[in-house]
N, C-alpha and C. Protein backbone atom coordinates (compact mmCIF):
# COMPACT_ATOMS: atom_id res chain seq x y z
N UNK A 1 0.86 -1.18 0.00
CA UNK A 1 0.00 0.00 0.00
C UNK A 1 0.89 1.23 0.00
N UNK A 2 0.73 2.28 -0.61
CA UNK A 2 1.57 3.41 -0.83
C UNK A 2 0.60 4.71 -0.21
N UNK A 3 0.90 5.55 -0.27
CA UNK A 3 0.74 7.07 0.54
C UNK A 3 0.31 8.02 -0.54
N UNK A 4 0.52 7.28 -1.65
CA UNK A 4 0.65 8.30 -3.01
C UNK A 4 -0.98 8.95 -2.91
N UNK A 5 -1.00 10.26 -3.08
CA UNK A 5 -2.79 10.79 -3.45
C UNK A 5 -2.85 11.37 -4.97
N UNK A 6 -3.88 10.92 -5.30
CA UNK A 6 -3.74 11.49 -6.65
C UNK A 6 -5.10 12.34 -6.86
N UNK A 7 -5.30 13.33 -7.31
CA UNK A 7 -6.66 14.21 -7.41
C UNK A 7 -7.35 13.92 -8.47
N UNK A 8 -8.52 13.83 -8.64
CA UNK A 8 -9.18 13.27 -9.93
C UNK A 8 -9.57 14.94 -10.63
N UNK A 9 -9.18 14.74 -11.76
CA UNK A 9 -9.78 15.77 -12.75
C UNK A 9 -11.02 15.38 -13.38
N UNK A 10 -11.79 16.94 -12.71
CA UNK A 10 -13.20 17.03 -12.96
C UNK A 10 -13.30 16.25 -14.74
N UNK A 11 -14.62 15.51 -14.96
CA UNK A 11 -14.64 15.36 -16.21
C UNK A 11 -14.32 16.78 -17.51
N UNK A 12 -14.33 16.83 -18.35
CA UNK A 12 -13.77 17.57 -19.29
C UNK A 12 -12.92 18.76 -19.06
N UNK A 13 -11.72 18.28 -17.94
CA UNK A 13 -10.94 19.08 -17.62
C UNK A 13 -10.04 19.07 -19.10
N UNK A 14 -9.19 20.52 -19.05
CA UNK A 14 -8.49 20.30 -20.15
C UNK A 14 -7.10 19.80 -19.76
N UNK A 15 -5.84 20.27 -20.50
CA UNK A 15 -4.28 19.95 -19.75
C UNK A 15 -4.29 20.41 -18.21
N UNK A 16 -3.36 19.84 -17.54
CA UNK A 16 -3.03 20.17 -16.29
C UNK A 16 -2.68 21.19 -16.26
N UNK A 17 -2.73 22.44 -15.52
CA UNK A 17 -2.43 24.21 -15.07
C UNK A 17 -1.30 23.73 -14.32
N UNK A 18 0.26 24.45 -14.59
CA UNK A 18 1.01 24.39 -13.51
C UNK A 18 0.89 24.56 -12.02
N UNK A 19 1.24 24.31 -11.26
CA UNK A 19 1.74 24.42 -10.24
C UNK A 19 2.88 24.78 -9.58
N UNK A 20 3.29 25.35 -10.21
CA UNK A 20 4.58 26.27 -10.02
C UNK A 20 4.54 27.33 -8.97
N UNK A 21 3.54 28.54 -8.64
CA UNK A 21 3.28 29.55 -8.37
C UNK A 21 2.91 28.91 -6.78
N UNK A 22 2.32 27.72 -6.60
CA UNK A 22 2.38 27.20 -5.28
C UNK A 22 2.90 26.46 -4.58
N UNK A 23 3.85 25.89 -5.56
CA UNK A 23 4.75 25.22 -4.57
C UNK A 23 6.29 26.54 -4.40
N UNK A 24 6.11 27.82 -5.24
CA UNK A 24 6.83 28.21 -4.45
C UNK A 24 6.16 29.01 -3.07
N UNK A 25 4.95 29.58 -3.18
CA UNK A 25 4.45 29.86 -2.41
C UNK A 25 4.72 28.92 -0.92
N UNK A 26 4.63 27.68 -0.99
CA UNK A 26 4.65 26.37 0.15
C UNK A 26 6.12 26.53 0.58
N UNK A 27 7.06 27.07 -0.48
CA UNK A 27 8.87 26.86 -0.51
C UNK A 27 8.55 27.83 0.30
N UNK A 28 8.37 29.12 0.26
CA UNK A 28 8.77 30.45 0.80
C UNK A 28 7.75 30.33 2.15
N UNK A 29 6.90 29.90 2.58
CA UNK A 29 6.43 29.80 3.81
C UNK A 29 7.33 28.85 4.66
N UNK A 30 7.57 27.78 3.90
CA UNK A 30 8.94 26.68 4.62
C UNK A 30 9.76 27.34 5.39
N UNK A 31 10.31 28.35 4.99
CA UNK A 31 11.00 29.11 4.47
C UNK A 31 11.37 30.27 6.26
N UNK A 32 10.34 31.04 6.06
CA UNK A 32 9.81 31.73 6.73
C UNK A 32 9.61 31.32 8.02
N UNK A 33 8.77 30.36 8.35
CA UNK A 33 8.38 29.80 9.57
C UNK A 33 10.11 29.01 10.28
N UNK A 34 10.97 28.84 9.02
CA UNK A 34 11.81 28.20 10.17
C UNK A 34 12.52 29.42 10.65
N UNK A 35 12.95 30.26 9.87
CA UNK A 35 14.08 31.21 10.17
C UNK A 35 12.99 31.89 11.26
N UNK A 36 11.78 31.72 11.44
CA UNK A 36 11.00 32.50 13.01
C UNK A 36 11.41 31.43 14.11
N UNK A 37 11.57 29.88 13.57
CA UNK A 37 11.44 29.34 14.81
C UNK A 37 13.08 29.15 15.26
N UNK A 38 13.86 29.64 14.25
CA UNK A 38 15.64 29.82 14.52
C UNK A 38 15.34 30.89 15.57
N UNK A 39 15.20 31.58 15.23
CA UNK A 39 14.88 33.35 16.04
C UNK A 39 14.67 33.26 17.72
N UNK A 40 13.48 32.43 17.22
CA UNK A 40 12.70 31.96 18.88
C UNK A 40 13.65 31.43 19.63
N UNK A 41 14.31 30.46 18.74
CA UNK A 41 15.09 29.30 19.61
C UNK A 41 16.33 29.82 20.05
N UNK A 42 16.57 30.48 19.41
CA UNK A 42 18.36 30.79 19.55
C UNK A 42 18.02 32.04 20.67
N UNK A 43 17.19 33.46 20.68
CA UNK A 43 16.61 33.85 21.49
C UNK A 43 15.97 33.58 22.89
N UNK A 44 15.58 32.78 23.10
CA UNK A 44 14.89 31.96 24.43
C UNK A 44 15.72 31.26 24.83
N UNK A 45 16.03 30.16 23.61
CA UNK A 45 16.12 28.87 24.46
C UNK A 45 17.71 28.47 24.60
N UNK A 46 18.14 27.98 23.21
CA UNK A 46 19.44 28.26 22.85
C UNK A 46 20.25 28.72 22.00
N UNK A 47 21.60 29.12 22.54
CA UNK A 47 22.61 29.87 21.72
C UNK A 47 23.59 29.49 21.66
N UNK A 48 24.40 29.09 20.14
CA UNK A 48 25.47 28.88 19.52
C UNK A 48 26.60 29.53 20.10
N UNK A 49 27.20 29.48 21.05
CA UNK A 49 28.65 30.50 21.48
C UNK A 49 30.08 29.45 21.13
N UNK A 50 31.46 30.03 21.43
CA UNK A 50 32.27 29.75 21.13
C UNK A 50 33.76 30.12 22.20
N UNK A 51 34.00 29.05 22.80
CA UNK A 51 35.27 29.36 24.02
C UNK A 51 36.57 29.80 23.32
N UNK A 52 36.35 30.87 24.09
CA UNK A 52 37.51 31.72 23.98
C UNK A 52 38.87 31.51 25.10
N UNK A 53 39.41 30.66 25.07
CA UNK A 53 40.83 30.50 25.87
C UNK A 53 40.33 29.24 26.23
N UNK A 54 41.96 29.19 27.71
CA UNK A 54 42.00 27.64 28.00
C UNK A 54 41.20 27.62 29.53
N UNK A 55 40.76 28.35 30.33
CA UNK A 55 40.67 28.38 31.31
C UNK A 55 39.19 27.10 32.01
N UNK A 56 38.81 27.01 31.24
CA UNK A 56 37.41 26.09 31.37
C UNK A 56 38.58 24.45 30.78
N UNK A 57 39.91 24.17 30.21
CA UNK A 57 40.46 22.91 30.15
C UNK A 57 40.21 21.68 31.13
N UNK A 58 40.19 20.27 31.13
CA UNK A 58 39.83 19.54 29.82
C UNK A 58 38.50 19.79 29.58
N UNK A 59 37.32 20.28 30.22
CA UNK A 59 35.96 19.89 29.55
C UNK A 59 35.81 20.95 28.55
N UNK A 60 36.14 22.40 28.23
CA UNK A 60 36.07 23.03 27.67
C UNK A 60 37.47 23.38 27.12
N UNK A 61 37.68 23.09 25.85
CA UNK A 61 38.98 23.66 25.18
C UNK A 61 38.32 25.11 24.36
N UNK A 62 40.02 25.72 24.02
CA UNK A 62 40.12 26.86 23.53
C UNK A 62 38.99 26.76 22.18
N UNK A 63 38.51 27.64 21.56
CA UNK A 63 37.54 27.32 20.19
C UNK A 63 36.61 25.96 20.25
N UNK A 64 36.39 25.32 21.29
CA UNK A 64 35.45 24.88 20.96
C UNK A 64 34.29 25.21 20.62
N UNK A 65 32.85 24.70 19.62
CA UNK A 65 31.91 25.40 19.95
C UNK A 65 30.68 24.60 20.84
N UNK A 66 29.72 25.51 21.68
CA UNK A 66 28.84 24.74 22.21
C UNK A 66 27.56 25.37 22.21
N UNK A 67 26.09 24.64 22.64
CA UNK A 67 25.02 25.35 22.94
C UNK A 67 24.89 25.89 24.30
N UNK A 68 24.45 27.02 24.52
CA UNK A 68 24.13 27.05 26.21
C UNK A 68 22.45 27.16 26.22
N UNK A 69 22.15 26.48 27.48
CA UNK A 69 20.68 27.13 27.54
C UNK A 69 20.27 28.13 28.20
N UNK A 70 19.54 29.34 27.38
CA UNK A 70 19.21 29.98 28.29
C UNK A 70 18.24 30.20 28.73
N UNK A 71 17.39 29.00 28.79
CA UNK A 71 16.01 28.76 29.93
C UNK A 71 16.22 28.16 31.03
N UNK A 72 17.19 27.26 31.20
CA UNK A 72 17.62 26.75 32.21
C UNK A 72 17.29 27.03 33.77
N UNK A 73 17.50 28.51 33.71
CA UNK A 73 17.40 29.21 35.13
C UNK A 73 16.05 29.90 35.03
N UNK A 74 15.36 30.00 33.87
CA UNK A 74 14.19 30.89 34.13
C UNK A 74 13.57 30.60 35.23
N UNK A 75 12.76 29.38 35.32
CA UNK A 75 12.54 28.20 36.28
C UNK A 75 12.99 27.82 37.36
N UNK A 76 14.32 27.14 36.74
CA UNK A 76 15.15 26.28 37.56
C UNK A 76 16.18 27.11 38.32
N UNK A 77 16.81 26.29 39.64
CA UNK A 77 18.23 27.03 40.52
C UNK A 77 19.34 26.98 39.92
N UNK A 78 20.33 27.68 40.13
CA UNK A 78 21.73 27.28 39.59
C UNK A 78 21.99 26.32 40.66
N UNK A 79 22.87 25.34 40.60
CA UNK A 79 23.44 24.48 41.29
C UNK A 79 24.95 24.34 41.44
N UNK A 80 25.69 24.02 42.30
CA UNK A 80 26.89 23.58 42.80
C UNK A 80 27.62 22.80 41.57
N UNK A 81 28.66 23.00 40.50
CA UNK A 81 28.99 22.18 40.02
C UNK A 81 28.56 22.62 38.45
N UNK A 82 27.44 23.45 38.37
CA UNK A 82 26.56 23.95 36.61
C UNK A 82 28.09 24.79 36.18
N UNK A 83 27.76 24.34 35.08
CA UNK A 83 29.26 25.26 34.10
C UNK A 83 28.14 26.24 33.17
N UNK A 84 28.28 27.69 34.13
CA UNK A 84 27.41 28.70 33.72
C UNK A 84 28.47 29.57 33.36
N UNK A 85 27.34 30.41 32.05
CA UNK A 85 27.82 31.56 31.00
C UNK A 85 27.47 33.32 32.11
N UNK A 86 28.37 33.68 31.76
CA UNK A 86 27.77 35.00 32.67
C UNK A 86 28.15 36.39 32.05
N UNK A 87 27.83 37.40 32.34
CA UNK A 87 28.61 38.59 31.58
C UNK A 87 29.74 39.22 32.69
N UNK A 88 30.69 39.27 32.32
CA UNK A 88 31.82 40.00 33.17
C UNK A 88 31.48 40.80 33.55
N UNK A 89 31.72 41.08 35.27
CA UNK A 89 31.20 41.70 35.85
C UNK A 89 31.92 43.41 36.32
N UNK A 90 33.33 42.94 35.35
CA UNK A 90 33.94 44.45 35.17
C UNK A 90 33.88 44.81 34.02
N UNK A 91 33.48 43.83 33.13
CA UNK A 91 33.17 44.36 31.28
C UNK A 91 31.63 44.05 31.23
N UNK A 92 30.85 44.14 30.88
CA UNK A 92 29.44 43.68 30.98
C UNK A 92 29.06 43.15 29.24
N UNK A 93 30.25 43.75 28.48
CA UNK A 93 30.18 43.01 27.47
C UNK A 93 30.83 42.11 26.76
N UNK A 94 31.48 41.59 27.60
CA UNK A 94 32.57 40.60 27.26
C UNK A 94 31.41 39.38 28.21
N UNK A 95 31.59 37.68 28.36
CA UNK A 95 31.09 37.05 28.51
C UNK A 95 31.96 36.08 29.04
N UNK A 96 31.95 35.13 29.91
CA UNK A 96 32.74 34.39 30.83
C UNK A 96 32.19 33.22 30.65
N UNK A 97 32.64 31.85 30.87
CA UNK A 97 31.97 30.76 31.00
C UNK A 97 32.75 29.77 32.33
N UNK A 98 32.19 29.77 33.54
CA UNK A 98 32.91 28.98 34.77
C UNK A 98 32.16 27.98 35.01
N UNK A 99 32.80 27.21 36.55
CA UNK A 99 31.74 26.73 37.07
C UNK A 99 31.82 26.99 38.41
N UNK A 100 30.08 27.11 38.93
CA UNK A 100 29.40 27.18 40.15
C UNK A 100 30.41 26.22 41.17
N UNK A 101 30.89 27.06 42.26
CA UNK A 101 31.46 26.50 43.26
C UNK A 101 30.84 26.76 44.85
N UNK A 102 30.46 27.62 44.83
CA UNK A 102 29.53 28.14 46.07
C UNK A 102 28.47 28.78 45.38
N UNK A 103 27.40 28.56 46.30
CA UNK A 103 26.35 29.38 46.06
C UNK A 103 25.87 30.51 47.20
N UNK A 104 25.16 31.12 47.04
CA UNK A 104 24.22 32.10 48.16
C UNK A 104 24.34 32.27 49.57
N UNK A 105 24.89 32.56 50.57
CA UNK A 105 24.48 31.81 52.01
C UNK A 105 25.92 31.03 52.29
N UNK A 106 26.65 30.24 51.01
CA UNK A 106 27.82 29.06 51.59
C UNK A 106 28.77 29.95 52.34
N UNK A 107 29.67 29.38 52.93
CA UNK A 107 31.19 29.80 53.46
C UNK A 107 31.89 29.02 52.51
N UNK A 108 33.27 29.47 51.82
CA UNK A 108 34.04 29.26 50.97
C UNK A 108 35.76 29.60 51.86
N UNK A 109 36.26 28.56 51.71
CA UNK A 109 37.87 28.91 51.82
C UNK A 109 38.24 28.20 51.06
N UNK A 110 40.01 28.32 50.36
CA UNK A 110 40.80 27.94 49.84
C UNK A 110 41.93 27.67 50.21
N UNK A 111 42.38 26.60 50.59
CA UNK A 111 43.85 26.81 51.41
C UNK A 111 44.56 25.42 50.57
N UNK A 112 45.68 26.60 49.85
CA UNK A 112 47.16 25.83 48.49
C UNK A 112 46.28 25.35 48.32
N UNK A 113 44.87 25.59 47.63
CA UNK A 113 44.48 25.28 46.15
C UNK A 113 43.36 24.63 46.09
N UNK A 114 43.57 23.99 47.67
CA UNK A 114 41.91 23.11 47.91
C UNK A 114 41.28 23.68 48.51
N UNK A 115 39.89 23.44 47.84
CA UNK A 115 38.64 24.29 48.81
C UNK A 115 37.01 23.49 49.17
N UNK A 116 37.17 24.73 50.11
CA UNK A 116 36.09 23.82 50.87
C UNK A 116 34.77 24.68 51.31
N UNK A 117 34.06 23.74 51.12
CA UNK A 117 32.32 24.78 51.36
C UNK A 117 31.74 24.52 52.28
N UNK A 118 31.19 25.20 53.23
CA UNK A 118 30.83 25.05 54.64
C UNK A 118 31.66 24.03 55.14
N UNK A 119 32.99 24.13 55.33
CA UNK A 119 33.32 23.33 55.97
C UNK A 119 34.19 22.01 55.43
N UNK A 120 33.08 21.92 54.43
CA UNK A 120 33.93 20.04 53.49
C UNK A 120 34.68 20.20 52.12
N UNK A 121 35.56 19.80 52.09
CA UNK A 121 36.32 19.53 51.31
C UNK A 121 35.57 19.83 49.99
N UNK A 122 35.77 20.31 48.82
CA UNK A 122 34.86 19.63 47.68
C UNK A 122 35.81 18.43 46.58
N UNK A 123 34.75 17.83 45.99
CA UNK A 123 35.52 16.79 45.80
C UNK A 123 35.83 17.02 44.19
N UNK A 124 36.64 17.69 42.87
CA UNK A 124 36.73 18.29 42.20
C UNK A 124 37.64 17.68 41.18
N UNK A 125 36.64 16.45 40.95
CA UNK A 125 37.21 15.53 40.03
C UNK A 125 37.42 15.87 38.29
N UNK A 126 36.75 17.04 37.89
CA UNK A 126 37.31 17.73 36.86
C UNK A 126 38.28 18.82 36.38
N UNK A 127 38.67 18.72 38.07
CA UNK A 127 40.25 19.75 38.04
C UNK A 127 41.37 18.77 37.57
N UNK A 128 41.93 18.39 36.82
CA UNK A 128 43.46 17.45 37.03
C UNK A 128 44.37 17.94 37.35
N UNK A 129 45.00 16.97 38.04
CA UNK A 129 46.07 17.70 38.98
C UNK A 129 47.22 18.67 38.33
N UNK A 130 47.53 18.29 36.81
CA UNK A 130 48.24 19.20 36.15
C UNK A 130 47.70 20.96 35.92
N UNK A 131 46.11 20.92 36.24
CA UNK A 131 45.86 21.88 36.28
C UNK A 131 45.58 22.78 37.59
N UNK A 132 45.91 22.27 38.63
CA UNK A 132 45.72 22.38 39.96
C UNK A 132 46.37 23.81 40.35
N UNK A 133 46.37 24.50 41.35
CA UNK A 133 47.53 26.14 41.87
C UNK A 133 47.48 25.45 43.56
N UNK A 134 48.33 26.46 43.75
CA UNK A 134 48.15 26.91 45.36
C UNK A 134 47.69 27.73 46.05
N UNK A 135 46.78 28.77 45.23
CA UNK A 135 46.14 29.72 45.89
C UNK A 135 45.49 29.38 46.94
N UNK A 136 45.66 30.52 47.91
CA UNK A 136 44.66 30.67 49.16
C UNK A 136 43.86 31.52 49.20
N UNK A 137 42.54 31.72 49.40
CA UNK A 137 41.60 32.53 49.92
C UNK A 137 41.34 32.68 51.29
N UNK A 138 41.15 33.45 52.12
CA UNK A 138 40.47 33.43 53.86
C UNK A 138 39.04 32.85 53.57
N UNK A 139 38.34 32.43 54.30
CA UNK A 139 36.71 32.02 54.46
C UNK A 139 36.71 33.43 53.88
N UNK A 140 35.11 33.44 53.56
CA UNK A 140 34.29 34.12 52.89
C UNK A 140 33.10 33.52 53.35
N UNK A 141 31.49 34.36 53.52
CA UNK A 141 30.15 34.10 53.15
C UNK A 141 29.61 34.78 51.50
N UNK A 142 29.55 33.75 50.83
CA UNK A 142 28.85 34.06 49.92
C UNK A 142 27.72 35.03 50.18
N UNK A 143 27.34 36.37 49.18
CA UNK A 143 26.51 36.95 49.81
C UNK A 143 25.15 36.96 49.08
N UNK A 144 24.16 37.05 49.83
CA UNK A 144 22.37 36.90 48.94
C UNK A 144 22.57 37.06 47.59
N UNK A 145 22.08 36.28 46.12
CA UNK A 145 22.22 36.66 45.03
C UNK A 145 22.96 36.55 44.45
N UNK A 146 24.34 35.98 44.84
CA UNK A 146 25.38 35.76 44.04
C UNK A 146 26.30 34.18 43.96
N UNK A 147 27.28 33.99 42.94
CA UNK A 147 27.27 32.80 43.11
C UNK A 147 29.22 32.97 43.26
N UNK A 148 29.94 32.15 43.53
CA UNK A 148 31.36 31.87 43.19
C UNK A 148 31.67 30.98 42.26
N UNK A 149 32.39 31.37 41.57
CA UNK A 149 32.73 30.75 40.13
C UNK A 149 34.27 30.04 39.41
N UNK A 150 34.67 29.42 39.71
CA UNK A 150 35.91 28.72 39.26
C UNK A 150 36.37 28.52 37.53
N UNK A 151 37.31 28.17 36.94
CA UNK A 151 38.02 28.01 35.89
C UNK A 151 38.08 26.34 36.05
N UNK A 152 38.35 25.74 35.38
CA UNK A 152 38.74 24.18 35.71
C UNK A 152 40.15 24.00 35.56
N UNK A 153 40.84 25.15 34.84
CA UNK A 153 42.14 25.25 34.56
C UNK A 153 42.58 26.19 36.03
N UNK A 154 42.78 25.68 36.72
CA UNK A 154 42.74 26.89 37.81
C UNK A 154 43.90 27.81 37.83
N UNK A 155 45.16 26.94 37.37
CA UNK A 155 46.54 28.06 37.21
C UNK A 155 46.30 28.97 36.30
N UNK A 156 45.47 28.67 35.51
CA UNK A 156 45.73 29.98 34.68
C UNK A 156 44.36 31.23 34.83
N UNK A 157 42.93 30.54 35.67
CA UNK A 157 41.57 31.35 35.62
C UNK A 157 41.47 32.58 36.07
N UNK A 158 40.76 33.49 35.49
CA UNK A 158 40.70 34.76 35.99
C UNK A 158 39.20 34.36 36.41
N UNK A 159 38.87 34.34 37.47
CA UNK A 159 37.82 33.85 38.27
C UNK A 159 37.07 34.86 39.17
N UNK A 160 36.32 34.02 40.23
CA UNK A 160 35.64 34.96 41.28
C UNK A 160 37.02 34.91 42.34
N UNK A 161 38.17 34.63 42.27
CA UNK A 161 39.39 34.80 43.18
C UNK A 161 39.66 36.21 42.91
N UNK A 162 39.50 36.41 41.37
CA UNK A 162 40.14 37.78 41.30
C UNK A 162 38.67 39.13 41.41
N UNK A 163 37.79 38.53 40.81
CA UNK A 163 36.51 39.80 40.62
C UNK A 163 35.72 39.51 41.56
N UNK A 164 35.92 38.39 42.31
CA UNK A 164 34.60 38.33 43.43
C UNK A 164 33.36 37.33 43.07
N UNK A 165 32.49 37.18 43.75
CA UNK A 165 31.29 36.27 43.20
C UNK A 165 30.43 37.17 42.29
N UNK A 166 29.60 36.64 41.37
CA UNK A 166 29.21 37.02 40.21
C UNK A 166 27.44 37.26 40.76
N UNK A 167 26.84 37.99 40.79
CA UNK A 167 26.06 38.47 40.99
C UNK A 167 24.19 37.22 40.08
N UNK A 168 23.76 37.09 40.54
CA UNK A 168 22.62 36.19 39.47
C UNK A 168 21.90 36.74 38.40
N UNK A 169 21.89 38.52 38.38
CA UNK A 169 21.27 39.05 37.26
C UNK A 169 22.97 38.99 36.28
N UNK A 170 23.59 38.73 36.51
CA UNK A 170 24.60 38.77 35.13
C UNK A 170 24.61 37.25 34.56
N UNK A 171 24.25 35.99 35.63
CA UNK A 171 24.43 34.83 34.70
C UNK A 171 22.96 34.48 33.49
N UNK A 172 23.40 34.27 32.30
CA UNK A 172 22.33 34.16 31.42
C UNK A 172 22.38 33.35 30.88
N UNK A 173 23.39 31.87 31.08
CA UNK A 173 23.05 30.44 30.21
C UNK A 173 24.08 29.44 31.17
N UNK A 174 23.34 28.46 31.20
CA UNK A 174 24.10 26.93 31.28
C UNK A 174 24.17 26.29 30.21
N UNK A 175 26.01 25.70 30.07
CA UNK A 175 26.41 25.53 28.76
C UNK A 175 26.06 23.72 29.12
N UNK A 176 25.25 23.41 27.69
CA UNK A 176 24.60 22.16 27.61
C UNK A 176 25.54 21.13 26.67
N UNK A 177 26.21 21.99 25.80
CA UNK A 177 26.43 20.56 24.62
C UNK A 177 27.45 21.11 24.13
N UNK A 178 28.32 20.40 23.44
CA UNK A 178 28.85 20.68 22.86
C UNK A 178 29.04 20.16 21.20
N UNK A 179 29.27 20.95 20.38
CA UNK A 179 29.05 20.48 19.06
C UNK A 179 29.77 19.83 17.85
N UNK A 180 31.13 20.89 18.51
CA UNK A 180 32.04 20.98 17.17
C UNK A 180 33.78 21.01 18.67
N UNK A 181 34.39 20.77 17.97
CA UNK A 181 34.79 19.87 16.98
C UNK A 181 34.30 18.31 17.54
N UNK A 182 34.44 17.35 16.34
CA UNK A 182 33.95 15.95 16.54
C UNK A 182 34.52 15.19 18.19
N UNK A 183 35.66 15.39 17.74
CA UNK A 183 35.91 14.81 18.64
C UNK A 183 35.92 15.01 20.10
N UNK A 184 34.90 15.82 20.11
CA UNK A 184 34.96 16.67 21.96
C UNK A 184 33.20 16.94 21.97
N UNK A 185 32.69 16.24 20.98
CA UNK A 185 30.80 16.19 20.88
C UNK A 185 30.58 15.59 22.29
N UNK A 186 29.87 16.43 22.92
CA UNK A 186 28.67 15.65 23.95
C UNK A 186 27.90 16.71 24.88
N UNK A 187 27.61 16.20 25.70
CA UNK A 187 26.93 17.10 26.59
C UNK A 187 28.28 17.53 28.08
N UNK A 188 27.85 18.61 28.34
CA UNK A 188 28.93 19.35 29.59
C UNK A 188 28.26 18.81 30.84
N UNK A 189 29.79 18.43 31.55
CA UNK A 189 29.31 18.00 32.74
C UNK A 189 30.10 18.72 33.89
């Protein structure tokens, strides 16, 4: 059985009338409706960006490209551990990509390089040790509204060590996927 439809021509129809004029009509609505629902999507939901340096190393290399979402938080909390997009909070137009190490409310210290949140250790199995420092921080309380933000490359990150915790009206995506190049395709963890 096939799908095929065929229209019956009225009796003493004459030759067939092109159809030209509507199937471009059908082309150019195709057409139309996606580049609205590109718009929507890339607008709302997600956006095509591209890492700039090494500081996010191994999960994020230099030029990789990835999607971030930026519905993520409309809704939802940031969490401990999210590798969030934010706008620099001494450039507002330049754009950062870290990850969540304290949140709101935590106590944060750093002592030669390891740190710890309220107290415990964190356990920071996507730092490798080649990328590890010795920096120290004193405790800190994270303050209402804002988050602390790490590099995974830590010797080299210009982080919330140096600018402070990042405020929640500047973060605007959690980076979800990655695309390009092949060999580094998947989702961010």
């Amino acid at each position: 059985m096939t799908n095929e439809l065929q229209q019956e021509e009225p009796a003493g129809a004459g030759p067939a009338v092109s159809k030209a004029p509507s199937h471009l009509r059908l082309w150019i609505r195709d057409v139309v409706v996606s580049i609205a629902a590109s718009f929507l999507i890339i607008t709302f939901l997600y956006q095509p960006v591209r890492v700039e340096g090494t500081s996010m190393q191994p999960e994020l290399r230099d030029q990789d490209r990835l999607f971030i979402n930026k519905f993520a938080y409309r809704f939802g909390s940031i969490s401990r551990g999210d590798v969030v997009v934010f706008h620099y909070p001494r450039d507002p137009q330049k754009s950062y990509i870290k990850r969540v190490i304290a949140l709101p409310g935590d106590s944060l210290r750093i002592d030669d390089g390891r740190v710890y949140v309220n107290g415990n250790r964190v356990s920071e199995p996507y730092v490798p040790a080649r990328y590890e420092d010795s920096r120290s921080m004193p405790e800190i309380v994270i303050p209402h509204g804002e988050f602390f933000v790490m590099g995974d490359h830590r010797s080299i990150s210009s982080d919330s060590r140096d600018f402070g915790p990042v405020d929640r009206e500047l973060i605007y995506g959690k980076a979800a996927f990655i695309y390009w190049p092949a060999d580094n395709i998947g989702l961010i963890h």
